[in-house]
Every structure is written in C-alpha cells, then in structure tokens.
C-alpha atoms as a PDB file:
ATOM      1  CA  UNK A   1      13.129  99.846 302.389  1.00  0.00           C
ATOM      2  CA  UNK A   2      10.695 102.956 302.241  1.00  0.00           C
ATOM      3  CA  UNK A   3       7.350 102.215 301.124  1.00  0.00           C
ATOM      4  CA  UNK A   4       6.431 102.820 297.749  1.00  0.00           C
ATOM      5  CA  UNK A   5       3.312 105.937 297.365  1.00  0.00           C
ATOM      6  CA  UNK A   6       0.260 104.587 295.100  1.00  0.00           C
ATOM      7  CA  UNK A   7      -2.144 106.403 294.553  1.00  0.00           C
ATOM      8  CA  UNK A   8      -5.040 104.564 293.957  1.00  0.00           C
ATOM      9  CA  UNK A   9      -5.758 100.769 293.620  1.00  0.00           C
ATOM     10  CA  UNK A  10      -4.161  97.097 295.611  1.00  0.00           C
ATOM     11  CA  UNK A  11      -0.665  96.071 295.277  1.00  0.00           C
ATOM     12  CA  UNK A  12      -0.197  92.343 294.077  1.00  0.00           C
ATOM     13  CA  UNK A  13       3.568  92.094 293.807  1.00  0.00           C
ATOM     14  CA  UNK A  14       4.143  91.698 297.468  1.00  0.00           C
ATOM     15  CA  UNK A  15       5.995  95.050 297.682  1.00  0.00           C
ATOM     16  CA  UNK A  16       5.719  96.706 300.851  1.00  0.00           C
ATOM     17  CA  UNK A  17       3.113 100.130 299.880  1.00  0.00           C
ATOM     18  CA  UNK A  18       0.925 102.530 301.374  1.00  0.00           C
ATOM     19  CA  UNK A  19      -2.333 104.172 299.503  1.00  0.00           C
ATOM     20  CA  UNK A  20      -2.926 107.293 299.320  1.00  0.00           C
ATOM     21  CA  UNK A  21      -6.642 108.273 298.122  1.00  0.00           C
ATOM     22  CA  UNK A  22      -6.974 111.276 295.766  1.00  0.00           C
ATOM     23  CA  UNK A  23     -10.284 112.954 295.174  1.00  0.00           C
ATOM     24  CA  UNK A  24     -10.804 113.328 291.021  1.00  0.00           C
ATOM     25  CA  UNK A  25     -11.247 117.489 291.498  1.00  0.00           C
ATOM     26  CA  UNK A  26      -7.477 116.348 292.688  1.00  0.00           C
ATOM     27  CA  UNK A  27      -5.721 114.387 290.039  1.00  0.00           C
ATOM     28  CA  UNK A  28      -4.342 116.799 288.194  1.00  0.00           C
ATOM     29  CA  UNK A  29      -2.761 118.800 291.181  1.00  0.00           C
ATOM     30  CA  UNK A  30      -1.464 115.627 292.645  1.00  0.00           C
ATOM     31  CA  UNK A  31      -0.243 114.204 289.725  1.00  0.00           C
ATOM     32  CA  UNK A  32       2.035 117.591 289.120  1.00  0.00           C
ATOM     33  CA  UNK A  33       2.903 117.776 292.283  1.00  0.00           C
ATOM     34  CA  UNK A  34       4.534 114.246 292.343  1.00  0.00           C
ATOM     35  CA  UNK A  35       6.294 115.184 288.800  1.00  0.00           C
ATOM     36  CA  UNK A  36       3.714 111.800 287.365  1.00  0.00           C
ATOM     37  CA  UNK A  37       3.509 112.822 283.012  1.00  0.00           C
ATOM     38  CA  UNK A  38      -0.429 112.630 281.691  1.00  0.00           C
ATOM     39  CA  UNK A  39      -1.208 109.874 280.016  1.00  0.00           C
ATOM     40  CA  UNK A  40      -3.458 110.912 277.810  1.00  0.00           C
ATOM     41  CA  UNK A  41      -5.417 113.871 276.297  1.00  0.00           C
ATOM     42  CA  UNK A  42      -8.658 115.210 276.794  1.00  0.00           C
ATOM     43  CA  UNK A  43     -10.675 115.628 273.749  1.00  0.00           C
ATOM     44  CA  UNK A  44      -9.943 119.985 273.061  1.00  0.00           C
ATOM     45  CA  UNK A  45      -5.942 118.515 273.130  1.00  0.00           C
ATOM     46  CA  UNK A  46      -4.948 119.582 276.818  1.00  0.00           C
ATOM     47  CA  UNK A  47      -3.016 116.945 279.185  1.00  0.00           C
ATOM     48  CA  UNK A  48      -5.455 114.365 280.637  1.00  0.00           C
ATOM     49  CA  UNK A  49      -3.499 113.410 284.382  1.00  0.00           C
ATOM     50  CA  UNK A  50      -4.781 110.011 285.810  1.00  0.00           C
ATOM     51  CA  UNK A  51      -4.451 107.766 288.070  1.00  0.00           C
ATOM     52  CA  UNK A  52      -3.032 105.196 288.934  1.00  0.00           C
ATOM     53  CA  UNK A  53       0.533 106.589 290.078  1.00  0.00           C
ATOM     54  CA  UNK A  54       3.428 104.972 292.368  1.00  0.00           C
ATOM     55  CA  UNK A  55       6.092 107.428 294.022  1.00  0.00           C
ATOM     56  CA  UNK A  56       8.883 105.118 294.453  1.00  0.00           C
ATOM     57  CA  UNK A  57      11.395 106.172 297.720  1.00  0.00           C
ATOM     58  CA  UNK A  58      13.724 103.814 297.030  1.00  0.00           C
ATOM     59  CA  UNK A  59      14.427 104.728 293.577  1.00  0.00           C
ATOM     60  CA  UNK A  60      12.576 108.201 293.667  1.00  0.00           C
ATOM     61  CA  UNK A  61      10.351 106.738 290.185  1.00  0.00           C
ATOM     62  CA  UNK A  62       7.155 108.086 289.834  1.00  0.00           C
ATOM     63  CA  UNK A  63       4.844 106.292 287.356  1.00  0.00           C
ATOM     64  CA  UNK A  64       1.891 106.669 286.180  1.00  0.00           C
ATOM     65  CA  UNK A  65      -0.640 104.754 284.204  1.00  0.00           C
ATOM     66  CA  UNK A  66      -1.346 100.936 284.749  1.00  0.00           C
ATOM     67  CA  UNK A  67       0.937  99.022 282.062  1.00  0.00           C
ATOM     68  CA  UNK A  68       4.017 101.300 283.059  1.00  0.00           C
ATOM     69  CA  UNK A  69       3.614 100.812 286.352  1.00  0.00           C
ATOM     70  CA  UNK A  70       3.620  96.754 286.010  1.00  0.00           C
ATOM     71  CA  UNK A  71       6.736  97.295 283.676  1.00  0.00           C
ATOM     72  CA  UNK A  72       8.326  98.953 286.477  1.00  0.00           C
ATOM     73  CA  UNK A  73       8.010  97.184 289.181  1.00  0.00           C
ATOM     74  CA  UNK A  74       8.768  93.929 287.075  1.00  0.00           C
ATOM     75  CA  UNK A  75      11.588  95.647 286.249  1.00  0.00           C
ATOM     76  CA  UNK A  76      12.669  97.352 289.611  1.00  0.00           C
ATOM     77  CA  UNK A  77      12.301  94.237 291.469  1.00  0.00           C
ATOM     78  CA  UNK A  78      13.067  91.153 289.463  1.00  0.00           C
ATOM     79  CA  UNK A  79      13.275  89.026 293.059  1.00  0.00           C
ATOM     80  CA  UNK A  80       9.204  89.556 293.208  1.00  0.00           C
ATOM     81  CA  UNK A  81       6.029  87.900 291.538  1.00  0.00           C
ATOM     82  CA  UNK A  82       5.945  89.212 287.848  1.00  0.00           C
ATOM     83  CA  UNK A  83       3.283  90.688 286.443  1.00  0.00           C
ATOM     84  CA  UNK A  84       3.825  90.783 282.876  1.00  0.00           C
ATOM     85  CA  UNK A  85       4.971  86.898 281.968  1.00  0.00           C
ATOM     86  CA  UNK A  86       7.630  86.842 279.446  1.00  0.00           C
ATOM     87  CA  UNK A  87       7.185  86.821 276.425  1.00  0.00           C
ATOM     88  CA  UNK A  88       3.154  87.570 276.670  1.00  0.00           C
ATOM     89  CA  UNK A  89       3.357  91.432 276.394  1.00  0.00           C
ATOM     90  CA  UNK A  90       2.236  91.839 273.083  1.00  0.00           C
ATOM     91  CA  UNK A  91      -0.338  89.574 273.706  1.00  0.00           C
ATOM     92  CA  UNK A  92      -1.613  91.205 277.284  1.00  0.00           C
ATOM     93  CA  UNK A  93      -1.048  94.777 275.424  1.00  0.00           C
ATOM     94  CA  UNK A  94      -3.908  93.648 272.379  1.00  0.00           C
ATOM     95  CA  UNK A  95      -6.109  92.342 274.523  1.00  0.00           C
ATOM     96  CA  UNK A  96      -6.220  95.141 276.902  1.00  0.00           C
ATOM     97  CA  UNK A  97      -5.894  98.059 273.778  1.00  0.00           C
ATOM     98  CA  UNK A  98      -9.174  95.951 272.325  1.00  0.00           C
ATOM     99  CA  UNK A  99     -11.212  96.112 276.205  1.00  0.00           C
ATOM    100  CA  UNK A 100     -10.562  99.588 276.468  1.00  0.00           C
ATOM    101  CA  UNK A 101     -11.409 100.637 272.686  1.00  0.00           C
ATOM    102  CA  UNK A 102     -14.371  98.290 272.829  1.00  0.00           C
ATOM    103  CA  UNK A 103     -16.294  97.316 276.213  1.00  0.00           C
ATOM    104  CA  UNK A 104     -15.074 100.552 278.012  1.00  0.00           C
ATOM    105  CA  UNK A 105     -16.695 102.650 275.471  1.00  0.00           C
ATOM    106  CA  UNK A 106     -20.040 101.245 275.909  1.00  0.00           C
ATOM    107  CA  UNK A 107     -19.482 100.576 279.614  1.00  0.00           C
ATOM    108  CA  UNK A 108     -19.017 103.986 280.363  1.00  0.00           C
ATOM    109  CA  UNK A 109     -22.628 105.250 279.894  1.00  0.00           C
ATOM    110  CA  UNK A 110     -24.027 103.071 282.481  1.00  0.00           C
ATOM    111  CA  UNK A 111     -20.845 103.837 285.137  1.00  0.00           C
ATOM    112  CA  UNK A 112     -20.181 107.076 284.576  1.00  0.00           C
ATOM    113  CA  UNK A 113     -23.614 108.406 286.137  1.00  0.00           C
ATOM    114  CA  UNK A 114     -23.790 105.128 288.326  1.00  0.00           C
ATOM    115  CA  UNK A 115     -20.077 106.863 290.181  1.00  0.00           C
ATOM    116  CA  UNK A 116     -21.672 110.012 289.972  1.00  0.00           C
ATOM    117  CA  UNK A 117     -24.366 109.359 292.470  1.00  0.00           C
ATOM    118  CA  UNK A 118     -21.583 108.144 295.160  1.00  0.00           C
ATOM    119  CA  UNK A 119     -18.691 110.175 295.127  1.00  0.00           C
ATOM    120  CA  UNK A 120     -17.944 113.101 297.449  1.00  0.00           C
ATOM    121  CA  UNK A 121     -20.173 116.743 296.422  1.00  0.00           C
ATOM    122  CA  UNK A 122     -16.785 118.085 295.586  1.00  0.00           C
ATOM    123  CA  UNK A 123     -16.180 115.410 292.909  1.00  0.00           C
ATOM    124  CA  UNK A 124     -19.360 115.773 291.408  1.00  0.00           C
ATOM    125  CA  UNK A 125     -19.236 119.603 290.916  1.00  0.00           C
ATOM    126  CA  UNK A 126     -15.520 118.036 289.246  1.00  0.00           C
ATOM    127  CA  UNK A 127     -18.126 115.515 287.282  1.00  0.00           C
ATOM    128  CA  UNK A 128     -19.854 118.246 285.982  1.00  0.00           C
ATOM    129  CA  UNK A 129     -17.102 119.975 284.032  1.00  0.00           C
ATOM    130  CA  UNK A 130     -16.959 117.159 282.062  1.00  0.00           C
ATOM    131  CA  UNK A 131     -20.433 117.403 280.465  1.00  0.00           C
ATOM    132  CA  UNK A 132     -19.117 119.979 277.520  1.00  0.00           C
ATOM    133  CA  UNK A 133     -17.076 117.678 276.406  1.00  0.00           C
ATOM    134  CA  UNK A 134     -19.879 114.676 276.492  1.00  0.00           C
ATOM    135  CA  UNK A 135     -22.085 117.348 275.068  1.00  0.00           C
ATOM    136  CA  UNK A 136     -25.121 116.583 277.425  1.00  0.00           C
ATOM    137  CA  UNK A 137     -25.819 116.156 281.046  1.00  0.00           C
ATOM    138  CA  UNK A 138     -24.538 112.971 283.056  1.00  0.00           C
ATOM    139  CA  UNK A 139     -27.965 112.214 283.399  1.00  0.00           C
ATOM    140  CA  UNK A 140     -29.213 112.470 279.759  1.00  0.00           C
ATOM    141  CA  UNK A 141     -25.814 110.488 278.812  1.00  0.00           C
ATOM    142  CA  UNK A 142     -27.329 107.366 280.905  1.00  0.00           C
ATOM    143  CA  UNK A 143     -29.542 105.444 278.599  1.00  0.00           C
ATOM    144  CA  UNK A 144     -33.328 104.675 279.581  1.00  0.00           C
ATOM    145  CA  UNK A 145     -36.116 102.708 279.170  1.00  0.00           C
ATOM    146  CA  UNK A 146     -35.745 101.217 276.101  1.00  0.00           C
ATOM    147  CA  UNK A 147     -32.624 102.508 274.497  1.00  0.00           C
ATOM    148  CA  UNK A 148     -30.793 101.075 278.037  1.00  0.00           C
ATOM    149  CA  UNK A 149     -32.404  97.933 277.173  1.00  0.00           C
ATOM    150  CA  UNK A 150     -30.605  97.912 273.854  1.00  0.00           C
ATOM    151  CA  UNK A 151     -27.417  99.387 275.326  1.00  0.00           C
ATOM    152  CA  UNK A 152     -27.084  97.093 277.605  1.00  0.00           C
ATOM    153  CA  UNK A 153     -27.719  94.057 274.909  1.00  0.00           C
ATOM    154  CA  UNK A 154     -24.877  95.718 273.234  1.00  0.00           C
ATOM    155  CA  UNK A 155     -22.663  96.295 276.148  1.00  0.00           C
ATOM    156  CA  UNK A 156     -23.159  91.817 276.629  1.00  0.00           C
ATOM    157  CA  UNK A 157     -22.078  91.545 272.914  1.00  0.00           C
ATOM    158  CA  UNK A 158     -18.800  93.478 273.518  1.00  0.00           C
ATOM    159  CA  UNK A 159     -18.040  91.577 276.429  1.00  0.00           C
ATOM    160  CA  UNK A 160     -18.185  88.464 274.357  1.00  0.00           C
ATOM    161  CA  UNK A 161     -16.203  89.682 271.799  1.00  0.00           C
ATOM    162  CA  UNK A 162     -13.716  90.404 274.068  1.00  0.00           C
ATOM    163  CA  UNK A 163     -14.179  87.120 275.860  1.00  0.00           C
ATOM    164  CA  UNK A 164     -13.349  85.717 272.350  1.00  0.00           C
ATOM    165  CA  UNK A 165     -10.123  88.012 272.286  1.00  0.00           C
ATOM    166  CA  UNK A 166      -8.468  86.603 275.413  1.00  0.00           C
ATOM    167  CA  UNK A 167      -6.312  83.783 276.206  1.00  0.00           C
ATOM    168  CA  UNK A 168      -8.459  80.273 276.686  1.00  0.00           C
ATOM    169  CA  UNK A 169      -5.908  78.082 278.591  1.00  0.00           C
ATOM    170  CA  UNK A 170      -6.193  75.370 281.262  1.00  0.00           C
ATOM    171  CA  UNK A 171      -5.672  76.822 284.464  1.00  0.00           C
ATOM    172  CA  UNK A 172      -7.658  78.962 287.291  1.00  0.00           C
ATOM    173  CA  UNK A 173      -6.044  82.615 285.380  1.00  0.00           C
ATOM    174  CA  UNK A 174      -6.219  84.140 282.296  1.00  0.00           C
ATOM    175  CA  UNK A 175      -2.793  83.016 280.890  1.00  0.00           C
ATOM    176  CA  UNK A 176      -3.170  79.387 282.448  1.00  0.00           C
ATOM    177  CA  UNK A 177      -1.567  78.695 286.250  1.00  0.00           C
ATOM    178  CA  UNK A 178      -0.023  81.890 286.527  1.00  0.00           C
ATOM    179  CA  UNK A 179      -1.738  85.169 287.328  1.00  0.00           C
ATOM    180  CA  UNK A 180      -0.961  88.302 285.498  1.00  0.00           C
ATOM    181  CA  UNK A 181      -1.120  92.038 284.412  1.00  0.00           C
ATOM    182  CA  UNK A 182      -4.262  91.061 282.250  1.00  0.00           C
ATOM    183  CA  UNK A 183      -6.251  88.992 285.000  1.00  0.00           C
ATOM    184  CA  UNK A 184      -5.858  92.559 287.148  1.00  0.00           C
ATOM    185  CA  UNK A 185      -6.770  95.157 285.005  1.00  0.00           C
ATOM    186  CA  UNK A 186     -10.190  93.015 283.773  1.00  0.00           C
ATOM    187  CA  UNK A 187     -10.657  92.056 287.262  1.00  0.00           C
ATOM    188  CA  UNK A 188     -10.659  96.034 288.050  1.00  0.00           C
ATOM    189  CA  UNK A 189     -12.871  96.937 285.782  1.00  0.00           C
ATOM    190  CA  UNK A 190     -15.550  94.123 286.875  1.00  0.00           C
ATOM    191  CA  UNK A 191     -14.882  95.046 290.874  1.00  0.00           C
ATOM    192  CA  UNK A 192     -15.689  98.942 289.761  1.00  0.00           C
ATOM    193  CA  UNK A 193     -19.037  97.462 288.397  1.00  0.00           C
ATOM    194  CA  UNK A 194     -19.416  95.031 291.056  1.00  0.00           C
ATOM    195  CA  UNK A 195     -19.465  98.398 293.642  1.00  0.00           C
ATOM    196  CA  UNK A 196     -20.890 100.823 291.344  1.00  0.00           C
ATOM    197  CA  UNK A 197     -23.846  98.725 290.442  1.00  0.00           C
ATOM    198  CA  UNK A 198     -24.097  96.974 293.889  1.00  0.00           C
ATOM    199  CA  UNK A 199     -23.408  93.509 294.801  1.00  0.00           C
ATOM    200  CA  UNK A 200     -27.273  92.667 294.731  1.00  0.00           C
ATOM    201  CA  UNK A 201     -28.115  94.645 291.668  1.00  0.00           C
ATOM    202  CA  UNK A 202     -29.631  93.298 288.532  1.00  0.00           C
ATOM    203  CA  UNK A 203     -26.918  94.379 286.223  1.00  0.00           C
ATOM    204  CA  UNK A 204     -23.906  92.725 288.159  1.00  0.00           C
ATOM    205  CA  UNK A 205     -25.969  89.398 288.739  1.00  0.00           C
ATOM    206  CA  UNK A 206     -26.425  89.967 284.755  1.00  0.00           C
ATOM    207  CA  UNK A 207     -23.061  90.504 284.450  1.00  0.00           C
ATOM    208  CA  UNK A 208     -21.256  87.503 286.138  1.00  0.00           C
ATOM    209  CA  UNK A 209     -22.633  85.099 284.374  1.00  0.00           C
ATOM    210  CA  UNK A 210     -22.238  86.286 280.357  1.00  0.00           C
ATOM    211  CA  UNK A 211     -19.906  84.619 278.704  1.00  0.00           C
ATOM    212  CA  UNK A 212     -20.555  80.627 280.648  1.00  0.00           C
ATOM    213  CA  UNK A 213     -20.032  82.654 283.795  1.00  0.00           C
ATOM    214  CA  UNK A 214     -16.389  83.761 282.727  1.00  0.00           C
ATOM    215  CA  UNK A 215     -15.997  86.919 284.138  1.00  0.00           C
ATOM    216  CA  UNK A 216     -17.946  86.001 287.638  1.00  0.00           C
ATOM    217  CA  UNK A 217     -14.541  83.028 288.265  1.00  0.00           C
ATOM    218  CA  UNK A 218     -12.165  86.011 286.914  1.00  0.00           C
ATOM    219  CA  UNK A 219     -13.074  88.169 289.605  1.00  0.00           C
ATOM    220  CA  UNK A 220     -13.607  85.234 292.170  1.00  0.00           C
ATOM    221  CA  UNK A 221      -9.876  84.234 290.764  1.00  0.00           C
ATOM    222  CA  UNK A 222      -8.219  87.350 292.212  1.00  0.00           C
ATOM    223  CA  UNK A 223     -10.050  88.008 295.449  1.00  0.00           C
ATOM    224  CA  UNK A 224      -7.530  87.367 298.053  1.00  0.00           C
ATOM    225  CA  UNK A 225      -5.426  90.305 296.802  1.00  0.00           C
ATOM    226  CA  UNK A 226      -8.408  92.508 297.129  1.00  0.00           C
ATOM    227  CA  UNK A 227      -6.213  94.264 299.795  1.00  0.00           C
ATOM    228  CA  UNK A 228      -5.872  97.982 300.610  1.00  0.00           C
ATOM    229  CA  UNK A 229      -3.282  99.543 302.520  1.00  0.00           C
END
C-alpha cells in the first residue's frame, strides 16, 4: 500500500504516511496543486486554502480540513483505530464548533505574533499580508501591559467555559477509555502553545494547570503519538 501524503500534523490511526511540510506563503499553491477545496473564506469573500490535507495513493482522495479528514480515514479504513466513536459526532462536532468560535478567538492575539517571531523570513513577509484584514500591525494586535493582563484573564475564562462544554467521564481521554477526534484537535491546539510560548514560559506553566490541571493530563494523555514522519 502507497503511503498516504499529509501535509502537515502526526498520524494516529496507524496508517502507514509520510509528511510533507508546506511553508504558509505555500498553502494556497499546494493546496491547488493537489486538487484539496478551501475550507473556508477569508474575510473580503475569496477562498481561504488550509491545511491540514492527506493525498491518498491508494484511493487517489485528497482531503482537506481536520474533521473530513478523520471521517475519511474512519471511513476508508474501517480495519484501523477510529477516530470519531460512534455515535459521538454531534457531540465531538459542538464541542469543537464552541473551541474554535470561543478560545481560538481570544487565543489568537497572543499566538499569532508569538508564530510570527519563529517562522521562516519568507512566511513572515506572507504574515504581513494579513495585517489589512486585522486592520493593524501583528505587533499592535498583541496586547500589552495591562490590557494583556486582562486578555489573558479572559483567554483563562474561555478555557473554562469550554472545559465546562466537554465530556467529564471516567477514564484517562476525553470521551472515557477511548481516545478520539476531540482529545487530538484540543491536544493540537495546547502543543502549538506549548512550542509557541516555550516549554519554560510563564504562559504555558499558566496554562497547564487552569481548569484543576485539565488541559496539562490532556496533552500528557496523547504524547506517545507525538510522532512525525
């Protein structure tokens, strides 16, 4: 069996892949290249292209964006480790539309100009081209001094409400003994703070313990599939 293309993140399922980074001054290109549909829109209308995508040789799929790329595999190989557990869709779908529309938002004025200051010149001058649509600089759209104090007090109070708006069952995951869809996509979000902010860093030793230290044992939960190919 050919490898399946992703381009991007770790591979959980154990299906045999290969990664293939893609600078974000890239995304767009690669994404039309491989025939992989936006997934969004940018704020003037246009096609946003993103990433994640898989290229699939043995079926010659190409997916893009996170939840459709679970749905496939689940789909494409039933004889592997599923990550969407029946009948908890709906339920992994709400919590995740809530993270993004809530936590995201707020989360994205401290990461946005913390990923700025490590990616690649190229990306950066890519970075840039975004600041019409923010309507200020990346560095006036990072809170300071006081206003990042209060920020980040609100940035902890989302996270709780979403804490609130997932599953609470007995068991090391998420949905109780069985890891899922939802433990991955929260766990990627804390491991881009975790590296954007720096392991040692007062906001991520801030971080892993809101909540009774809930989102700390998430990310310790999924750490042996950490893995990149």
């Amino acid at each position: 069996m050919s490898h399946i293309i992703f381009y991007d993140i770790p591979s959980t399922a154990r299906i045999p892949y290969e990664t293939e980074w893609v600078e974000s001054a890239d995304i767009e290109a690669k994404c039309k290249e491989m025939g992989a549909p936006p997934t969004t829109k940018n704020p003037d209308g246009t096609p946003l292209y993103t990433l994640p995508a898989i290229y699939d040789p043995s079926t010659g799929a190409v997916v893009s964006e996170s939840t459709e790329i679970a749905v496939y595999l689940d789909a494409a190989y039933p004889n592997t480790p599923k990550l969407i557990i029946p009948g908890s869709r709906e339920l992994q779908r709400e919590a995740l539309d809530f993270h993004f529309e809530a936590g995201s938002m707020q989360l994205r004025q401290f990461t946005i100009p913390a990923a700025y200051r490590v990616i690649n010149p190229r990306s950066q001058a890519f970075f840039r081209t975004k600041e019409a649509f923010i309507g200020m600089t990346i560095e006036e759209f990072c809170p300071s001094g006081k206003r990042r104090e209060e920020e980040w007090a609100k940035l902890k109070k989302e996270f709780s409400i979403i804490a609130s708006r997932l599953p609470r069952k007995q068991g090391l995951y998420i949905m109780g003994s069985e890891i899922c869809y939802l433990d991955f996509m929260v766990a990627s979000h804390l491991i881009s703070m975790k590296k954007l902010f720096g392991e040692n860093s007062s906001e991520w030793n801030d971080i892993k313990t809101w909540d009774s230290g809930r989102w700390g044992k998430i990310l310790k939960s999924v750490e042996k599939y950490e893995i990149i190919v």
